[in-house]
PDB file of N, CA and C in Angstrom:
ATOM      1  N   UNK A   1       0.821  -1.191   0.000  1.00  0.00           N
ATOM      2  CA  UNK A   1       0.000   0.000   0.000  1.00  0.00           C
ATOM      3  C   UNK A   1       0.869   1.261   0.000  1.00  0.00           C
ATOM      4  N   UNK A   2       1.891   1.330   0.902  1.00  0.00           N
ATOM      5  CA  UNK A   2       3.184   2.541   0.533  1.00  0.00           C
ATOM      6  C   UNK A   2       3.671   2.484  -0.455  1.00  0.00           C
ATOM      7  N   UNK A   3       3.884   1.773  -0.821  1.00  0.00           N
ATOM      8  CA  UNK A   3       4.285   1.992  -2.195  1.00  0.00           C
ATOM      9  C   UNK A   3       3.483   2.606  -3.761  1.00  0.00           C
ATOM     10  N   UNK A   4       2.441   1.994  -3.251  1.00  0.00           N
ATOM     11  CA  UNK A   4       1.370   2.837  -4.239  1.00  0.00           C
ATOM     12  C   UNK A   4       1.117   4.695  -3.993  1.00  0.00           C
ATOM     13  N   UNK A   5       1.187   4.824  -2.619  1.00  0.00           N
ATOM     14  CA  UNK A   5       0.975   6.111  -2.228  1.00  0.00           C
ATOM     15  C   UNK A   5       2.190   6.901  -2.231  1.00  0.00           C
ATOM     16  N   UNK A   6       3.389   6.062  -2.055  1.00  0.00           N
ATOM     17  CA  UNK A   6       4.692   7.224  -2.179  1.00  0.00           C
ATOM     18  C   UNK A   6       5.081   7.651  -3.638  1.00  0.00           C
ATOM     19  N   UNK A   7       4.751   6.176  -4.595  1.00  0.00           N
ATOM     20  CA  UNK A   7       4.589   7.048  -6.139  1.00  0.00           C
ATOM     21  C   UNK A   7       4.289   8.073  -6.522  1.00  0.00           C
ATOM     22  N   UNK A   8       3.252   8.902  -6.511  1.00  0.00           N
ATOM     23  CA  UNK A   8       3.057   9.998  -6.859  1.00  0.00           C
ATOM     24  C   UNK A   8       3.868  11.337  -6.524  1.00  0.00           C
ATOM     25  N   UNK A   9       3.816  11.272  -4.884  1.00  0.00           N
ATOM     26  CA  UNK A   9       5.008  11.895  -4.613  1.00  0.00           C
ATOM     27  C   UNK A   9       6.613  12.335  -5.437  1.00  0.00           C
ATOM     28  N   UNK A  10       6.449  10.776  -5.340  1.00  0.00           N
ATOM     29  CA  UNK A  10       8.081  10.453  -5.851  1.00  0.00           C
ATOM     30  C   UNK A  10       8.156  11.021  -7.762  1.00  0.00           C
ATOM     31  N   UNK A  11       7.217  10.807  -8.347  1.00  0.00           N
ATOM     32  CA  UNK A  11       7.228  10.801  -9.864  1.00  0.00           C
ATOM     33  C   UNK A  11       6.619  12.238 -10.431  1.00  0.00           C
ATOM     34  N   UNK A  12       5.505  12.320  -9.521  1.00  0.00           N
ATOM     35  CA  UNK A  12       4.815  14.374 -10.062  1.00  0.00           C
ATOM     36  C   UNK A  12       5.053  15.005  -8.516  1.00  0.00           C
ATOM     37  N   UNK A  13       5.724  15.682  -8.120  1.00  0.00           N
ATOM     38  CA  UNK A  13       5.284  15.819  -6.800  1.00  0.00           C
ATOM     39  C   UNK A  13       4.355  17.573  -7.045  1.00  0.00           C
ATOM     40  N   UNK A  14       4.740  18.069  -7.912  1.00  0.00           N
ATOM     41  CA  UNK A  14       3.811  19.275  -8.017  1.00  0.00           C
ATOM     42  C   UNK A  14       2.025  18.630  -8.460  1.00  0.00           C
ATOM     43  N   UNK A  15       1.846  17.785  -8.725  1.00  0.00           N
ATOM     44  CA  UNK A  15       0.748  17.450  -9.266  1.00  0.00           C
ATOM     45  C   UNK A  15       0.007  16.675  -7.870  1.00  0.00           C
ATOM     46  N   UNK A  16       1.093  15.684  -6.948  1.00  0.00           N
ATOM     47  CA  UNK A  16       0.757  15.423  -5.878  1.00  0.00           C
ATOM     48  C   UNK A  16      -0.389  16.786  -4.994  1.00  0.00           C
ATOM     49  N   UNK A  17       1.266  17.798  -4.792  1.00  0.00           N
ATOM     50  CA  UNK A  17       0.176  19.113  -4.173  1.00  0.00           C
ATOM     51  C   UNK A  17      -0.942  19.484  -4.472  1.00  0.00           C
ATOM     52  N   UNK A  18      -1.511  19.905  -5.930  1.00  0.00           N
ATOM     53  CA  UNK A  18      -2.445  20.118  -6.576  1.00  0.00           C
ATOM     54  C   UNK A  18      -3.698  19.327  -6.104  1.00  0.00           C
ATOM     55  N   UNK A  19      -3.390  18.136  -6.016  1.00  0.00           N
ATOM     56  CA  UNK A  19      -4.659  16.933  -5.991  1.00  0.00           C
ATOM     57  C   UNK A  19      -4.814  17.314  -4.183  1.00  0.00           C
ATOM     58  N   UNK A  20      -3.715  17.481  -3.576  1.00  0.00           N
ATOM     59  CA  UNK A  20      -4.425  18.166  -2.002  1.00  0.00           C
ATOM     60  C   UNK A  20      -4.843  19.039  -2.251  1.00  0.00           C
ATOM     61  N   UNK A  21      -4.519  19.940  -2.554  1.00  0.00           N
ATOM     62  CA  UNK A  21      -4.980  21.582  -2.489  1.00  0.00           C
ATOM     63  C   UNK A  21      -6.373  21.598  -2.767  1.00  0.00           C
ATOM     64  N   UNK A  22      -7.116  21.054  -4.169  1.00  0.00           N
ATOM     65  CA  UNK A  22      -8.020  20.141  -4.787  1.00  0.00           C
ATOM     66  C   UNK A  22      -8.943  20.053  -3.067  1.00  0.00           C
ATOM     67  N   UNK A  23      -8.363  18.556  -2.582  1.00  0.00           N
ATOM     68  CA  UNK A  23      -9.312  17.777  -1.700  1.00  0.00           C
ATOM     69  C   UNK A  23      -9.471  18.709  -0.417  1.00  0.00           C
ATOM     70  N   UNK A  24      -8.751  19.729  -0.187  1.00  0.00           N
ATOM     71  CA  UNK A  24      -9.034  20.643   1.110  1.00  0.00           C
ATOM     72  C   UNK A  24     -10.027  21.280   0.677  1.00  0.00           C
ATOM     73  N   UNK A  25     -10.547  21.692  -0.744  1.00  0.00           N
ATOM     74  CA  UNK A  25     -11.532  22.020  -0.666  1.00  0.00           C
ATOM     75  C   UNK A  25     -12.974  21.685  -0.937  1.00  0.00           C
ATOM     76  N   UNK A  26     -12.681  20.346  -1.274  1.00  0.00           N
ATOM     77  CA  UNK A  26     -13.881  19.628  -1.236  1.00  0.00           C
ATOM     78  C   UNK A  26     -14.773  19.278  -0.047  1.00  0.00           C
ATOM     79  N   UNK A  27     -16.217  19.375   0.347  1.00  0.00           N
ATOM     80  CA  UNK A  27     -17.265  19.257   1.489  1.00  0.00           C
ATOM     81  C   UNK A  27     -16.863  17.989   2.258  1.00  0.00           C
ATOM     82  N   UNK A  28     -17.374  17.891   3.167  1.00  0.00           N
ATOM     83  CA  UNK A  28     -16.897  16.160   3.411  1.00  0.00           C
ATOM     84  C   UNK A  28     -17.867  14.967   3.157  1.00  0.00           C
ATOM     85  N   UNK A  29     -18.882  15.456   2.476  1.00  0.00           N
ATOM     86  CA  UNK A  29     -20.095  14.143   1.664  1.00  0.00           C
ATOM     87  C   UNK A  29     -19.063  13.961   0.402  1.00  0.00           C
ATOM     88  N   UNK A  30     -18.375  14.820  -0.018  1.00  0.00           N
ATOM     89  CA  UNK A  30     -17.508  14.565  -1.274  1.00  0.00           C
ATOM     90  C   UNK A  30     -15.979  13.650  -0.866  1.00  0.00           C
ATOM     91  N   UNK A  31     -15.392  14.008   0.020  1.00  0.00           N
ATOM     92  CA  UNK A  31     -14.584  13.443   0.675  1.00  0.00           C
ATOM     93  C   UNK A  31     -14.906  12.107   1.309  1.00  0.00           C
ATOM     94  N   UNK A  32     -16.325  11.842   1.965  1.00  0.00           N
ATOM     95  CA  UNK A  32     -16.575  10.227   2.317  1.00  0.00           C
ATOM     96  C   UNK A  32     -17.003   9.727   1.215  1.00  0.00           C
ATOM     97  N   UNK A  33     -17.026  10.202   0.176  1.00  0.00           N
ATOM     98  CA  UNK A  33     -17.451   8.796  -1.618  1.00  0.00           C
ATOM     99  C   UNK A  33     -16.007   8.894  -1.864  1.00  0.00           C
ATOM    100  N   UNK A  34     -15.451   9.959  -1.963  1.00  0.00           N
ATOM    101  CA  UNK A  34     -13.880   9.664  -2.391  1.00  0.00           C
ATOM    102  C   UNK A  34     -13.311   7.780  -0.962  1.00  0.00           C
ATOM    103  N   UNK A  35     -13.486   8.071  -0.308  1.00  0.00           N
ATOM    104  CA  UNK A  35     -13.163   7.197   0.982  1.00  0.00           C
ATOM    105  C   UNK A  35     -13.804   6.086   0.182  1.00  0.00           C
ATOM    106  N   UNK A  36     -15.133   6.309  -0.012  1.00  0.00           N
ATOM    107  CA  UNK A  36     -15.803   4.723   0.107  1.00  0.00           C
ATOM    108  C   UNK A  36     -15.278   4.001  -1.487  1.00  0.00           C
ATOM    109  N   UNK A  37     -15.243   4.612  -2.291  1.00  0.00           N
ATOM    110  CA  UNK A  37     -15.121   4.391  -3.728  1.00  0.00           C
ATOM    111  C   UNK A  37     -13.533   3.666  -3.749  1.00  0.00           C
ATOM    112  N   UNK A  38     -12.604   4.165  -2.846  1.00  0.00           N
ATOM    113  CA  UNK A  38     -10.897   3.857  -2.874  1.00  0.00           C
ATOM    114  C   UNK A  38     -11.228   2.485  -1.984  1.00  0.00           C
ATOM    115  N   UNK A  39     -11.970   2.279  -0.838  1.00  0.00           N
ATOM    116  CA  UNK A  39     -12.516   1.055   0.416  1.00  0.00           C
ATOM    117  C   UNK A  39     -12.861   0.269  -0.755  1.00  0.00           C
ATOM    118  N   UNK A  40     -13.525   0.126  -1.711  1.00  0.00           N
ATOM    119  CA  UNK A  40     -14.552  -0.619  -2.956  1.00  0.00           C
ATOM    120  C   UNK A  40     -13.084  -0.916  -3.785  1.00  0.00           C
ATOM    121  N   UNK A  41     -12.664   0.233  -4.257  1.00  0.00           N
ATOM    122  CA  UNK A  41     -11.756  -0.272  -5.001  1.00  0.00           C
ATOM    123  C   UNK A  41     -10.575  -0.910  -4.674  1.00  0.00           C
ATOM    124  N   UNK A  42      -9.963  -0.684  -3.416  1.00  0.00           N
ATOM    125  CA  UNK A  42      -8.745  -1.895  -2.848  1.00  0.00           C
ATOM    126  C   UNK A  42      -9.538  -3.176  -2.683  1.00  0.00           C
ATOM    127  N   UNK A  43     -11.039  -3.361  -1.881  1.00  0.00           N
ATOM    128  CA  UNK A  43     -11.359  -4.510  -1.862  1.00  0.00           C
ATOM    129  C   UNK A  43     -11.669  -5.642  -2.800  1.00  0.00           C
ATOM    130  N   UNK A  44     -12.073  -4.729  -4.539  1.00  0.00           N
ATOM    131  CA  UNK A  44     -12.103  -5.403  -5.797  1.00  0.00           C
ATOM    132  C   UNK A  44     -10.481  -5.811  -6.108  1.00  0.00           C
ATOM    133  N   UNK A  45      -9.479  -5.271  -5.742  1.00  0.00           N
ATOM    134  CA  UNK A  45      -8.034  -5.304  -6.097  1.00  0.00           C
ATOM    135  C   UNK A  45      -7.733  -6.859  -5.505  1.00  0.00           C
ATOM    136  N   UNK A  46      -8.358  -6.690  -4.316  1.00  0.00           N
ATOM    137  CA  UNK A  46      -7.690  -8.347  -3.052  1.00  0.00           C
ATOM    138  C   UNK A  46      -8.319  -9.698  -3.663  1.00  0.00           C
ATOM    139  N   UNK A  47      -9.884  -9.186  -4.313  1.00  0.00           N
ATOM    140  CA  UNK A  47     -10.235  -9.995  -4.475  1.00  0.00           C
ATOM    141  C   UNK A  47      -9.756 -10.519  -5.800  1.00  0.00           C
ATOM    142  N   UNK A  48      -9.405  -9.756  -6.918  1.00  0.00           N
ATOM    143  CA  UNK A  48      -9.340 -10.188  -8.062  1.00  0.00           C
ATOM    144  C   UNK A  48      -7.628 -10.809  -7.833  1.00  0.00           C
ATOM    145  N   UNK A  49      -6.580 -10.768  -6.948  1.00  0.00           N
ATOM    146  CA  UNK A  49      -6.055 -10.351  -6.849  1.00  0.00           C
ATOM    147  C   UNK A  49      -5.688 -12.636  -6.128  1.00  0.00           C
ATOM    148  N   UNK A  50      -6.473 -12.854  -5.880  1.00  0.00           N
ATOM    149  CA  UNK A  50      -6.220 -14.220  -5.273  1.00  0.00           C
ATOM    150  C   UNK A  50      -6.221 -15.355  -6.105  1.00  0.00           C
TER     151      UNK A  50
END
């Protein structure tokens, strides 16, 4: 999972900032589908993934 998340960092890191700057201003009904949609999508990853 670190490794997926330090990529971006590591490869755009100005584009990294952007995508925060982005999510600070998003509501937090927008911020819990962002949550649930990434929860959905690691759990399709494990499963396809066995």
């Amino acid at each position: 999972m670190l490794v997926f998340e330090g990529l971006l960092p590591l490869i755009a890191p100005q584009a990294w900032r952007e995508t925060f700057k982005r999510m600070i201003a998003l509501k937090d009904g927008q911020l819990r589908f962002i949550g649930l949609m990434s929860v959905v999508g690691g759990l399709l990853l494990m499963l396809l993934s066995r």
